[in-house]
Protein backbone atom coordinates (compact mmCIF):
# COMPACT_ATOMS: atom_id res chain seq x y z
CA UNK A 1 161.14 55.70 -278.97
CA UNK A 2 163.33 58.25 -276.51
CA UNK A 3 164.99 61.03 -278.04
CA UNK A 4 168.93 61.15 -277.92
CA UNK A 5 168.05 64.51 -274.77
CA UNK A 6 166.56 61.44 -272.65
CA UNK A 7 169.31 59.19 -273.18
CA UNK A 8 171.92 61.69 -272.28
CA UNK A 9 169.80 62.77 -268.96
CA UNK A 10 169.85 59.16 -267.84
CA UNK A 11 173.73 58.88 -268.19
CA UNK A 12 174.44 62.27 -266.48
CA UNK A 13 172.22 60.94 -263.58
CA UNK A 14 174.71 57.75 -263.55
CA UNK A 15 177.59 58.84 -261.40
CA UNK A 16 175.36 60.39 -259.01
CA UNK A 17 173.21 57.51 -258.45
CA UNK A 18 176.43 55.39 -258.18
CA UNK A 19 177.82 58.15 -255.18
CA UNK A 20 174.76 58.41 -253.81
CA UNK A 21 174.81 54.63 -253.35
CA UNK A 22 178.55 54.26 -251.96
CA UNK A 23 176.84 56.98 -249.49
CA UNK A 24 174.06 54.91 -248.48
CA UNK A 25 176.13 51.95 -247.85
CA UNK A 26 178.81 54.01 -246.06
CA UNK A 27 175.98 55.18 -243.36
CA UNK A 28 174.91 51.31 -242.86
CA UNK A 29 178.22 50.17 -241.93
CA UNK A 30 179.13 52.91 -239.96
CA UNK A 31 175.53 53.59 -238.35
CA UNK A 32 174.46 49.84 -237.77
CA UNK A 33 176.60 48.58 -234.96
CA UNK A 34 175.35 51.20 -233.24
CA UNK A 35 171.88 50.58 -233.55
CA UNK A 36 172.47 46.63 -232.47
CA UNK A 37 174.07 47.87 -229.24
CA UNK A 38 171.36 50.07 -228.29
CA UNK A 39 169.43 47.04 -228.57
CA UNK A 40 171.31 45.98 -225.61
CA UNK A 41 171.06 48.80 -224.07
CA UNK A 42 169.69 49.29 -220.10
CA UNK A 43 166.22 51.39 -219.65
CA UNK A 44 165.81 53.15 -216.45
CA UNK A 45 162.76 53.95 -214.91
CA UNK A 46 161.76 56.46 -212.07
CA UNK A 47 158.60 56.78 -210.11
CA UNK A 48 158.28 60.26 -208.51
CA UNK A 49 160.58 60.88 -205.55
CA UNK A 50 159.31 60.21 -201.82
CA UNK A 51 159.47 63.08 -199.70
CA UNK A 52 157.85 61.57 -196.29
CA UNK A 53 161.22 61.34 -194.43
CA UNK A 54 162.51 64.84 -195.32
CA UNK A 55 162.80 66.37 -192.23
CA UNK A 56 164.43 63.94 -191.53
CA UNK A 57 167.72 65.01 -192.73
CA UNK A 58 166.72 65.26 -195.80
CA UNK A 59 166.04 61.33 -197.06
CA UNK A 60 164.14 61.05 -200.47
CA UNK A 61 163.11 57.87 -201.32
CA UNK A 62 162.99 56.45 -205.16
CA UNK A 63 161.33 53.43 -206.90
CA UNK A 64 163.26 52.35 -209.99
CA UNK A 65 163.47 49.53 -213.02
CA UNK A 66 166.16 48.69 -215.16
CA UNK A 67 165.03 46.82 -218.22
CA UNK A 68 166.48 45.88 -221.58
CA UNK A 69 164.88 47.56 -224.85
CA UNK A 70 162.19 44.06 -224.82
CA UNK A 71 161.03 45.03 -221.13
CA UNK A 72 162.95 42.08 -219.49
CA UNK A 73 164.66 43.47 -216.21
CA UNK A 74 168.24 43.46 -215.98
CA UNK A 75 169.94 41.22 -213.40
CA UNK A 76 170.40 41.26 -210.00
CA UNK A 77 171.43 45.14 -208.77
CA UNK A 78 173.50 45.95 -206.07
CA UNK A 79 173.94 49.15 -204.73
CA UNK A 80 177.37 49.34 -206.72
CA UNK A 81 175.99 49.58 -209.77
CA UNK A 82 174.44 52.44 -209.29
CA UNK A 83 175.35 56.36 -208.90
CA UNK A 84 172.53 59.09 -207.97
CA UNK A 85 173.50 62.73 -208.36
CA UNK A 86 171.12 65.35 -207.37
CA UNK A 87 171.84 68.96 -209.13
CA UNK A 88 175.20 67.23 -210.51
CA UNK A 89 176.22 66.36 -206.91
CA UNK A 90 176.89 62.58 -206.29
CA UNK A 91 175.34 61.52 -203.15
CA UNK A 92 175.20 58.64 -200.83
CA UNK A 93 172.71 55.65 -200.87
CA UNK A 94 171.09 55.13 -197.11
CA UNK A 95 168.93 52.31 -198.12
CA UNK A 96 168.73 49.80 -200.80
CA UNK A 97 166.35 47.15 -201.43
CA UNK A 98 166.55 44.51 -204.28
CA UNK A 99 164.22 42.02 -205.63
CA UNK A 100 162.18 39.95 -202.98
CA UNK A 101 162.43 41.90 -200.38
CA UNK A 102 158.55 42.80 -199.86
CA UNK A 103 158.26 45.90 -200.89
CA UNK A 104 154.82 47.20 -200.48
CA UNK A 105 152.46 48.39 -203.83
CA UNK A 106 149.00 49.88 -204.11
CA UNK A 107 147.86 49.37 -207.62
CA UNK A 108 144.34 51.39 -209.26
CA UNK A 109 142.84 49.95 -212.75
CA UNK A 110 141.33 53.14 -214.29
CA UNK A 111 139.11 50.99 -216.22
CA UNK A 112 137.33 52.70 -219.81
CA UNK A 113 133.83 50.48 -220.18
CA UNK A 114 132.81 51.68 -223.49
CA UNK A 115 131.66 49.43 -225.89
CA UNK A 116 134.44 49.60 -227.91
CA UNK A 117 136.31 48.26 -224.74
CA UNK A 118 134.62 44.49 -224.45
CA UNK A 119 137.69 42.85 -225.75
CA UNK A 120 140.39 44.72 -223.27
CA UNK A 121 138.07 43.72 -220.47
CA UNK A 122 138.13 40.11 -221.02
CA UNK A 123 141.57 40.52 -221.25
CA UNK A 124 142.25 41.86 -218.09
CA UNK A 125 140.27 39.02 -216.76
CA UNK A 126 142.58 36.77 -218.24
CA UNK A 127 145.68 38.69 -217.17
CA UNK A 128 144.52 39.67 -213.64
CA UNK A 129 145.74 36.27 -211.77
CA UNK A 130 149.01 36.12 -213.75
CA UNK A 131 149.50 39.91 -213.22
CA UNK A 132 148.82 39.26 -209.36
CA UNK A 133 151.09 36.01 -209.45
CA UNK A 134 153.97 37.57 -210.53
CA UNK A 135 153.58 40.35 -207.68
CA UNK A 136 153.07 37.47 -205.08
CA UNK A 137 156.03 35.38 -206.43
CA UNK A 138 158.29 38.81 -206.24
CA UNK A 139 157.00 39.13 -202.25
CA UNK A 140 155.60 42.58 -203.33
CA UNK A 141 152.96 43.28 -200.82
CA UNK A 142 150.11 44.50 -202.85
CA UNK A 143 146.27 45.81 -203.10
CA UNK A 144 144.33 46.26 -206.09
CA UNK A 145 141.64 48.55 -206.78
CA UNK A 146 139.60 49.83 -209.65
CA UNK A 147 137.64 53.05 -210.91
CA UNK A 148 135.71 52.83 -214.28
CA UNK A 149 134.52 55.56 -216.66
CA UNK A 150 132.85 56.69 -219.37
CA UNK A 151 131.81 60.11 -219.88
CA UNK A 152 131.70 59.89 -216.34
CA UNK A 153 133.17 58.04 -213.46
CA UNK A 154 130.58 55.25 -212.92
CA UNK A 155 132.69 53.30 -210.34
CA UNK A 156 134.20 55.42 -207.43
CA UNK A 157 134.06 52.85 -204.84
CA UNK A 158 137.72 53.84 -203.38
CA UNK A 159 138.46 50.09 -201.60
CA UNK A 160 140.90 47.87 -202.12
CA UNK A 161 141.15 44.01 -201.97
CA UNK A 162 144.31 41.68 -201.31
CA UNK A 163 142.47 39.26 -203.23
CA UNK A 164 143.01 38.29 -207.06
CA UNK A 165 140.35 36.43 -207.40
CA UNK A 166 138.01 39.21 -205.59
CA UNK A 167 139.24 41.79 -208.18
CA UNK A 168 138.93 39.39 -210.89
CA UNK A 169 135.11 39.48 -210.23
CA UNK A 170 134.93 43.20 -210.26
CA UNK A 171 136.48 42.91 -213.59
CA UNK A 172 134.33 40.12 -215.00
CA UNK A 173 131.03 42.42 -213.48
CA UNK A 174 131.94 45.14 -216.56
CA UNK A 175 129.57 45.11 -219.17
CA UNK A 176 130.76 47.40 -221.81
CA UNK A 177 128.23 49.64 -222.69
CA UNK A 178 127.82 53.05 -224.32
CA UNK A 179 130.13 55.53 -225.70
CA UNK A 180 129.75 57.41 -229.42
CA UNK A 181 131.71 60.31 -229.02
CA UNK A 182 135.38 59.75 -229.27
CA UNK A 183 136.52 61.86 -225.70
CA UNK A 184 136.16 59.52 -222.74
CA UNK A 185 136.40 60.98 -218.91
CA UNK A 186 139.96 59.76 -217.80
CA UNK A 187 141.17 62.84 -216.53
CA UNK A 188 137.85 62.83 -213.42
CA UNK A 189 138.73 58.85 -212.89
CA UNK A 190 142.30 59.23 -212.21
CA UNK A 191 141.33 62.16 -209.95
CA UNK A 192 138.88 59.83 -208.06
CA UNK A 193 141.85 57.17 -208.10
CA UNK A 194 144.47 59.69 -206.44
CA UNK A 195 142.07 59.73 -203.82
CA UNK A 196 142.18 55.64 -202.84
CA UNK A 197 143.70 55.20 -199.43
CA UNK A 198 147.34 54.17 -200.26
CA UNK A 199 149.45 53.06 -197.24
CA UNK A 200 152.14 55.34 -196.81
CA UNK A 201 155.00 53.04 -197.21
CA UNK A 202 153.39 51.75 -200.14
CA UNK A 203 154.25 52.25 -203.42
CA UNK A 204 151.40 53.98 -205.41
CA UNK A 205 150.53 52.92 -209.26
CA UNK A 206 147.55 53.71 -211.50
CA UNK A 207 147.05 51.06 -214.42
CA UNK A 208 144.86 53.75 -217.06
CA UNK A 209 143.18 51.67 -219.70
CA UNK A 210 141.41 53.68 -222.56
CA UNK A 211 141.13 53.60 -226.31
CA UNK A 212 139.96 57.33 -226.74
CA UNK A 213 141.62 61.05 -225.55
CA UNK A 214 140.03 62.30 -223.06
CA UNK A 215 137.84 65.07 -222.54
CA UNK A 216 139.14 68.50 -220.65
CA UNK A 217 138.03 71.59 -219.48
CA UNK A 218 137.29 73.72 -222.75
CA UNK A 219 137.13 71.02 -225.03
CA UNK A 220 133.92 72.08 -226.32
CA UNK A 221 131.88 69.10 -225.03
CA UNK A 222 129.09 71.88 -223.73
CA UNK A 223 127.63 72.01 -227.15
CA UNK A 224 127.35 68.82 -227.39
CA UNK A 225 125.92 68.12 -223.73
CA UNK A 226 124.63 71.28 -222.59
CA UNK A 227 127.92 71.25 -220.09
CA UNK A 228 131.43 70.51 -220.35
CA UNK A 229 132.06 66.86 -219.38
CA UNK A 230 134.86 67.83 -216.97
CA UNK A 231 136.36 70.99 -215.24
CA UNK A 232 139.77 68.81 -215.05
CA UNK A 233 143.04 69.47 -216.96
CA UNK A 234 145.93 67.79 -217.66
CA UNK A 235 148.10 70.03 -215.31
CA UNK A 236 145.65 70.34 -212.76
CA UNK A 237 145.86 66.19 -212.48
CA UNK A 238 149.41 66.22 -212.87
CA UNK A 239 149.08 68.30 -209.40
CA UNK A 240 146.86 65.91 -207.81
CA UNK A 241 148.81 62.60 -208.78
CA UNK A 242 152.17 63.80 -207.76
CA UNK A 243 150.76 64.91 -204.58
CA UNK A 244 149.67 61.19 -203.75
CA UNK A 245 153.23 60.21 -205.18
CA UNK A 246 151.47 58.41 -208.01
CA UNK A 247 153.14 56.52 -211.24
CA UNK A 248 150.57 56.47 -214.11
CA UNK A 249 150.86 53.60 -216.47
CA UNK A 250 148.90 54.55 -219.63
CA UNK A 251 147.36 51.96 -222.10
CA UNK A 252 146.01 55.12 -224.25
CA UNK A 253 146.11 56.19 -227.56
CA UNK A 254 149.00 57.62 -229.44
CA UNK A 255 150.73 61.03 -228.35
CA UNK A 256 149.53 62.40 -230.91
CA UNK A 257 146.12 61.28 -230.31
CA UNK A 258 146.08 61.79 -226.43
CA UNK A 259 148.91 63.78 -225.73
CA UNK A 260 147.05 64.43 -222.26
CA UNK A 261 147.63 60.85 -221.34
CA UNK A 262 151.24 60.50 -222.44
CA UNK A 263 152.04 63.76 -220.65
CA UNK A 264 150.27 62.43 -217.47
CA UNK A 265 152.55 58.62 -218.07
CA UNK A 266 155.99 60.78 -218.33
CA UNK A 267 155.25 63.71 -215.72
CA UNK A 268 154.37 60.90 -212.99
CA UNK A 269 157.06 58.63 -214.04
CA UNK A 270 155.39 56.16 -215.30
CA UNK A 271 155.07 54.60 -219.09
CA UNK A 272 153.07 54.94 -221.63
CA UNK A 273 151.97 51.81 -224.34
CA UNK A 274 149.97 52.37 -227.51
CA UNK A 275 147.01 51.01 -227.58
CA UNK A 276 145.96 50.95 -231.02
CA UNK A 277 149.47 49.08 -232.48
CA UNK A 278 150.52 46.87 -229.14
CA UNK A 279 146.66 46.03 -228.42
CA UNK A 280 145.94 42.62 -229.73
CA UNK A 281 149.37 41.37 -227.14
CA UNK A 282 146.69 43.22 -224.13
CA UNK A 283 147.56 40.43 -221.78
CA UNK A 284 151.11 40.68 -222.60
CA UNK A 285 150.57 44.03 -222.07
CA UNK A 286 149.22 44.06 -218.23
CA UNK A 287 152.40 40.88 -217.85
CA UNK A 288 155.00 43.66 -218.54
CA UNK A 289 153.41 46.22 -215.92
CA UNK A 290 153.23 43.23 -213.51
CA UNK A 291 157.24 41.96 -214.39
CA UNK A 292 158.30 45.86 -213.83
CA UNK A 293 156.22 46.59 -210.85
CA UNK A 294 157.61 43.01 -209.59
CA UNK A 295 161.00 43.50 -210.37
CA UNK A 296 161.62 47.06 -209.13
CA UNK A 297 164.37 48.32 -206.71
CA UNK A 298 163.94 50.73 -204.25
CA UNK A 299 167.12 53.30 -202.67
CA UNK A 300 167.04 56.07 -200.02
CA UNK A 301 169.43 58.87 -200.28
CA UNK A 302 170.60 62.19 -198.33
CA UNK A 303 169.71 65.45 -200.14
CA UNK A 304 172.99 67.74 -200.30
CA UNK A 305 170.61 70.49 -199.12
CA UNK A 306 168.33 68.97 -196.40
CA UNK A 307 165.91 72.42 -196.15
CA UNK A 308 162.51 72.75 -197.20
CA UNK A 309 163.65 76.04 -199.34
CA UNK A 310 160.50 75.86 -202.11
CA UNK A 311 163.17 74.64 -204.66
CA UNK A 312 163.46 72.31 -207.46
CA UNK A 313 165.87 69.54 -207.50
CA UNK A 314 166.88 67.27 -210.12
CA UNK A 315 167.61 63.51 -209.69
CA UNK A 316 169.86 61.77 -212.07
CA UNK A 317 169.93 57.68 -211.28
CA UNK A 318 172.84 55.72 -213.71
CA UNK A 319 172.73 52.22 -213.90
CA UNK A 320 176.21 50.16 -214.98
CA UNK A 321 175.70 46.54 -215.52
CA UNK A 322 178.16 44.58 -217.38
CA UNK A 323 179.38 46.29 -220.28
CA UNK A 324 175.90 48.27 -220.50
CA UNK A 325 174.43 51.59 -218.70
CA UNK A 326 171.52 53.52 -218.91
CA UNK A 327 170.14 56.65 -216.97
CA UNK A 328 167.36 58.60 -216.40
CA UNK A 329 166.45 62.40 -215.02
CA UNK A 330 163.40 63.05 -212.65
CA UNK A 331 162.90 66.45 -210.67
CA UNK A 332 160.93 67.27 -207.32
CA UNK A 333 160.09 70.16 -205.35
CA UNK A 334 160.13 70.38 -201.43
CA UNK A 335 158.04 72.53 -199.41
CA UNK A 336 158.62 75.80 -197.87
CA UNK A 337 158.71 79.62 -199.03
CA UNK A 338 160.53 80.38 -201.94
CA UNK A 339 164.09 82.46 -201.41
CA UNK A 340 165.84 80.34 -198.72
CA UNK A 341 168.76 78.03 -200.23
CA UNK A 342 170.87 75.79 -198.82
CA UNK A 343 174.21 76.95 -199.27
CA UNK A 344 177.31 74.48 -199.34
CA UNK A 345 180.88 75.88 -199.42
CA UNK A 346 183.18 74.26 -201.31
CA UNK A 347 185.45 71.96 -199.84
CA UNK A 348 188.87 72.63 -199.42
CA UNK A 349 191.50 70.47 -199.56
CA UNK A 350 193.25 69.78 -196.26
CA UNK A 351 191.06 72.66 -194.52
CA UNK A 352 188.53 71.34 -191.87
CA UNK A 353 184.90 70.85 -193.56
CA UNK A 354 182.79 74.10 -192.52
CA UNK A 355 179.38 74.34 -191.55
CA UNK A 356 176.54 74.53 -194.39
CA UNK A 357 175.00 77.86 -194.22
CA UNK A 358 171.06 79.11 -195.23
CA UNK A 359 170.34 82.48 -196.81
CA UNK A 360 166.92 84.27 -197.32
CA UNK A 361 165.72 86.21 -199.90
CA UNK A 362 164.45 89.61 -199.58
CA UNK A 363 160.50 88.24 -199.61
CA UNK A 364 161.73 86.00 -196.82
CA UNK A 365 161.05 89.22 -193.90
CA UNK A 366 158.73 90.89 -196.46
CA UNK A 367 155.98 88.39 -196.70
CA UNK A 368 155.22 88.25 -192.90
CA UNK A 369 155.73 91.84 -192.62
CA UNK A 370 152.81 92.01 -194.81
CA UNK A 371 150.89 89.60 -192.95
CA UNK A 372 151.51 91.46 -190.04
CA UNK A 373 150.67 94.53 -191.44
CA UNK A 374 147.26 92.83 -192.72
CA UNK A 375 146.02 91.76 -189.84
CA UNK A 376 146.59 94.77 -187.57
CA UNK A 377 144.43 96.82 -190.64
CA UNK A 378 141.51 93.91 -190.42
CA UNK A 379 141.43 94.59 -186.64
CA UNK A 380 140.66 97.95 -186.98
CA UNK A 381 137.48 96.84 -189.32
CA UNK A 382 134.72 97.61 -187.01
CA UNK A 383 132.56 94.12 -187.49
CA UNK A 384 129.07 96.83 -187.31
CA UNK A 385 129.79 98.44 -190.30
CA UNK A 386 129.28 95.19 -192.29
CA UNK A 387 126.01 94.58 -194.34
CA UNK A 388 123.52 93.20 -192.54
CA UNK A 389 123.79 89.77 -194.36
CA UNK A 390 127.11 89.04 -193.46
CA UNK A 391 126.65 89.99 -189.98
CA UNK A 392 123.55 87.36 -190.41
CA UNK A 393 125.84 84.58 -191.13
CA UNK A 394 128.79 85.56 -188.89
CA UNK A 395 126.04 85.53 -185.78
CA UNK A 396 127.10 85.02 -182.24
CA UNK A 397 130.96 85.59 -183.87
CA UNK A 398 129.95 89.40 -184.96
CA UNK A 399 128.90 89.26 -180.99
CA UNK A 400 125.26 89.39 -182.42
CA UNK A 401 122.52 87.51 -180.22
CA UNK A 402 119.97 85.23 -183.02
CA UNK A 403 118.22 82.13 -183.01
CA UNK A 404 120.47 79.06 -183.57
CA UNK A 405 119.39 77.09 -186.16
CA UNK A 406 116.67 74.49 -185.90
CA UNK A 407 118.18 70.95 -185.81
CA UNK A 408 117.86 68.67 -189.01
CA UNK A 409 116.05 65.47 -187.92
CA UNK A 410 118.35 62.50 -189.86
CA UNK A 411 116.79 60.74 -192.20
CA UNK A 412 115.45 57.19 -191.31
CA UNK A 413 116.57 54.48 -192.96
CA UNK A 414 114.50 52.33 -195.94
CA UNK A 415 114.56 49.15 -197.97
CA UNK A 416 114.25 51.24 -201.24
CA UNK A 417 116.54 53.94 -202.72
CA UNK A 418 114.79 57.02 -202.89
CA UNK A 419 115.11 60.81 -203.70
CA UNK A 420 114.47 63.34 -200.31
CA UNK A 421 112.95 66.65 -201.09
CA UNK A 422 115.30 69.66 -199.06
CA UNK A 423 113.16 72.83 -200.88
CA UNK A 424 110.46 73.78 -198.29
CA UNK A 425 107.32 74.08 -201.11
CA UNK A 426 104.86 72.11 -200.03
CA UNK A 427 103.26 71.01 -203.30
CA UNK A 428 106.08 69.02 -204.05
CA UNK A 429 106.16 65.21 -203.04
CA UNK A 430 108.34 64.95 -199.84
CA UNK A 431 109.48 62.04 -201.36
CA UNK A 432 110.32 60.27 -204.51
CA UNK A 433 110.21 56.49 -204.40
CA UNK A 434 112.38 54.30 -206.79
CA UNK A 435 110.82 51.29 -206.15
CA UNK A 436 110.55 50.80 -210.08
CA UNK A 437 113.50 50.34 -212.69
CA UNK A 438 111.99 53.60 -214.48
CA UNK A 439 110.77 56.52 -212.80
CA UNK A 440 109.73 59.46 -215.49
CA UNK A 441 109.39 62.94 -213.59
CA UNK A 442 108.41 65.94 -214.66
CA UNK A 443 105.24 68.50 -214.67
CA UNK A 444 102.96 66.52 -217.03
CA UNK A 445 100.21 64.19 -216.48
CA UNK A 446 102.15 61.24 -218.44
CA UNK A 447 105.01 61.34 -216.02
CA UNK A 448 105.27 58.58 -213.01
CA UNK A 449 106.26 61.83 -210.55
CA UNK A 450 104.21 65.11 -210.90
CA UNK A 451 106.02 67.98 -210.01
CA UNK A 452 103.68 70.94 -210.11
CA UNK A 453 106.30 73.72 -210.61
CA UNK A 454 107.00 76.52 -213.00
CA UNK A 455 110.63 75.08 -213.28
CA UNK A 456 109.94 71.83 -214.12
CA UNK A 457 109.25 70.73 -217.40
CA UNK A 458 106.74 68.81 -219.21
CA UNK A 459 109.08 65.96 -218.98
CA UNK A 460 111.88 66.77 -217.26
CA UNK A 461 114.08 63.82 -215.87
CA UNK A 462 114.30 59.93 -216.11
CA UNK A 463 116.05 58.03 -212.97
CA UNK A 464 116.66 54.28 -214.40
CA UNK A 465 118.16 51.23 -212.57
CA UNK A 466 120.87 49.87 -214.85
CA UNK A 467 124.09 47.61 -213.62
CA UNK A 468 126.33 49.99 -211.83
CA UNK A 469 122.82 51.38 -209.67
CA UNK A 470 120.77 54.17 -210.34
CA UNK A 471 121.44 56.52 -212.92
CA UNK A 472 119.54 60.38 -213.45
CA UNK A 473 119.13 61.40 -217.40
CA UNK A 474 118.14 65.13 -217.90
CA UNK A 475 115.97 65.11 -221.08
CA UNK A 476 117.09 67.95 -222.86
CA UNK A 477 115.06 70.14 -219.82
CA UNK A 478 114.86 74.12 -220.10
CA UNK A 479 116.06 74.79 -216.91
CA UNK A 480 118.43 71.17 -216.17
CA UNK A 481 119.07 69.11 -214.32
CA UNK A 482 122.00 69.45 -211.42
CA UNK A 483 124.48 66.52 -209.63
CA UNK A 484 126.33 68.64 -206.52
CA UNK A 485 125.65 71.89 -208.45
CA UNK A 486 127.29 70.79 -211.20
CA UNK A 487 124.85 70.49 -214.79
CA UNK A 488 124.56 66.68 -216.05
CA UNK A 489 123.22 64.49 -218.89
CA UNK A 490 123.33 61.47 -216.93
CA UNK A 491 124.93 60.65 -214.05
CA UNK A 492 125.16 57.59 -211.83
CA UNK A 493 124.03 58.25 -208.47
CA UNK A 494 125.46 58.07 -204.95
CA UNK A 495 124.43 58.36 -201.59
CA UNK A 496 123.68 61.48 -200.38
CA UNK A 497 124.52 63.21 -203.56
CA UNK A 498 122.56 66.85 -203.96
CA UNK A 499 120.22 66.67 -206.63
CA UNK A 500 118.54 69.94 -208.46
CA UNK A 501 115.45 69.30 -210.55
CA UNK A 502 114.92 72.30 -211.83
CA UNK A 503 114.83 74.75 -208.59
CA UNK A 504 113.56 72.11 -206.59
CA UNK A 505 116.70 70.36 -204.66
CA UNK A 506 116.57 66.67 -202.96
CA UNK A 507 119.08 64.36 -201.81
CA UNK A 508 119.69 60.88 -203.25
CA UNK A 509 118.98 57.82 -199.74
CA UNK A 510 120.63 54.30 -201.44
CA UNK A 511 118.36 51.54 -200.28
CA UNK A 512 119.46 50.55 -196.71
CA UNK A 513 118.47 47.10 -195.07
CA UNK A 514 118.57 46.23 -191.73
């Protein structure tokens, strides 16, 4: 039974739970047609801005999308509907060209092959042909090419193909395999995919497909491996990318749980999806990249200050269709020492236009003045008062009179892949066959290769055929095992990779048939 105290709490609470709800209903009338016309609302996308005609009076190229909230693109554009400002100052549009109008595209897969990844890669064998069609059907000259990881990049074949089908049956090859920690290596793969050979009038694209972060330098993976994973960051990528003009598209994780990824998708102007809640529509998924990729414009315009200065400029593109707009903001930096500026008087009216002007910073005379100044003290190094080492490897330039060094005989070429020793110690084999699936080496009697060295251990290393080719395990060795000087766990191998056993170095010879 309440006490009368309860009864007259719930009736003071009355009139406030009846304003509060006259509040509540307020904010829905006055907030919700809002929210439906954002609905309807246009979404503009930028890829980073293309600088290859700049000297040439300053053009900058951009590739753009206008969508609707769903992802469906927005009618037909004309160059009407559009105004591009760069710095707040409108500028003219050169070049324009619409839908169907062959627009060339280089497209990566960064491809994660985890186990956890089997049902995304028979996805992307379902959605490769559609994905391809709708390029085809939008004349969109394109090339497809793919890079997969794990905790390492085990495909780095940078080719492309024209064909669908062809990169179909790259895809359909995956086995997912692997994995356990949580930190894939997508930071190193999109490195090795900045480095495809993209036509220069192409438009350049990297699809990034992973369910897990990824691992960076100083994540703490060396106590867990011995070594850190990768010496990549997120910045340091961001460099790379944007210096091959590269749009990531990231199927990742959430920001929160790979804000690495979603910071790579907006820096490059691309987009970013989450995996984990728009995963099970995956073929949808890759359809969308294909309809925006397929659909996008392209415009040239002048820069207002056509000088390689070192500066940073920002673009603003707004889109008016109909009764909707949208807009978006992307900034680039041109060449050139910092300090010298384009300066544009402003117009005035009636008075004849006068001539743009360029200034220089201070550092503009200082910096070669110190160059100069450098070089005049280096010439009055006397090259004999050098250690005796360097002078060793400067040689005939130190005006020194030695040997020249004995020529390297190439290696010939054999039917099996095989492991060349480069250390001149004799007890050593010259050469390690892989004519098996499983070669164990190491110092003891059990192994299949004897190595006969202090810094080899008992067993030391495991080479093993799998799918992708041959692939070098360390096993938990005191002094390790090295890829290109760099420490590994495993690591697929390529041809003529340098590969440290302990002190003893070899190169890796891929099987080569005549």
């Amino acid at each position: 039974m309440r006490r009368p105290f309860d009864r007259q709490q719930n009736n003071a609470h009355f009139p406030a739970f009846i304003l509060l709800s006259g509040f509540f209903l307020a904010t829905v009338l006055l907030i919700g047609p809002r929210v439906s016309r954002a609905d309807d609302a246009i979404v503009v996308s930028l890829s980073n801005p293309r600088l290859e005609n700049f000297v040439n009076g300053g053009a900058v190229g951009l590739y753009f999308s206008a969508t609707d909230m769903s992802g469906k693109p927005v009618g037909q554009l004309v160059p009407d509907n559009l105004e591009v400002q760069e710095d707040g100052q409108k500028v003219q549009i050169t070049d324009f060209r619409g839908e169907e109008q062959g627009r060339p595209v280089d497209i990566v897969v960064a491809f994660d092959i985890t186990e956890s990844m089997q049902p995304y890669i028979d996805g992307m064998k379902e959605a490769t042909v559609d994905f391809a069609d709708r390029l085809s059907k939008a004349k969109r000259d394109y090339r497809l090419g793919l890079v997969t990881f794990e905790d390492y990049v085990v495909r780095d074949d940078t080719v492309f193909t024209r064909s669908a089908s062809e990169f179909k049956s790259w895809v359909g090859a995956l086995q997912a395999s692997g994995g356990g920690d949580i930190p894939e290596d997508s930071l190193d793969a999109l490195v090795v995919a900045s480095r495809f050979p993209f036509r220069p009038e192409a438009q350049a694209v990297v699809i990034l497909i992973t369910d897990a972060p990824n691992h960076f330098r100083g994540d703490g993976s060396d106590k867990t491996y011995g070594h850190e994973v990768t010496q990549q960051t997120a910045e340091a990528v961001i460099a790379e990318l944007k210096k091959a003009n590269l749009s990531v598209f990231a199927i990742a994780p959430a920001p929160f749980t790979a804000p690495d990824l979603h910071k790579i998708a907006k820096e490059t102007g691309g987009r970013h999806y989450n995996i984990l809640s728009e995963g099970r529509r995956f073929p949808d998924l890759i359809g969308e990249i294909g309809r925006s990729l397929a659909s996008q414009y392209f415009l040239t315009y002048l820069s207002p200050r056509p000088v390689e200065d070192g500066t940073k400029r920002e673009i603003a593109l707004k889109v008016n269709y109909g009764k909707e707009d949208g807009e978006a903001r992307i900034a680039y930096q041109v060449r050139g020492v910092g300090g010298a500026r384009m300066v544009a008087p402003s117009p005035v009216p009636g008075a004849p236009p006068t001539a743009s002007m360029v200034t220089y910073g201070w550092w503009n005379v200082a910096v070669p003045l110190l160059a100069c100044a450098g070089l005049l003290l280096l010439a009055r190094v006397r090259l004999s008062t050098l250690p005796a080492e360097v002078l060793g490897r400067l040689g005939p330039l130190a005006g020194q009179a030695g040997p020249p060094p004995a020529p390297v005989a190439p290696e010939k070429p054999a039917p099996y892949a095989r492991l060349v020793r480069q250390s001149p110690i004799t007890e050593v084999p010259r050469e390690i066959a892989l004519t098996r699936d499983e070669i164990l080496i190491g110092r003891g009697e059990e192994c299949d290769t004897i190595i006969p060295h202090d810094s080899i251990s008992r067993e030391h290393a495991r080479v093993k055929k799998l799918k992708p080719g041959y692939v070098l395990f360390d096993l938990k060795s005191k002094n390790g095992t090295y890829i290109n000087g760099r420490p590994i766990v495993e690591n697929l191998l390529r041809d003529g990779m340098m590969v440290r056993i302990g002190e003893i170095e070899f190169v890796f010879h891929g099987a080569q048939t005549s």
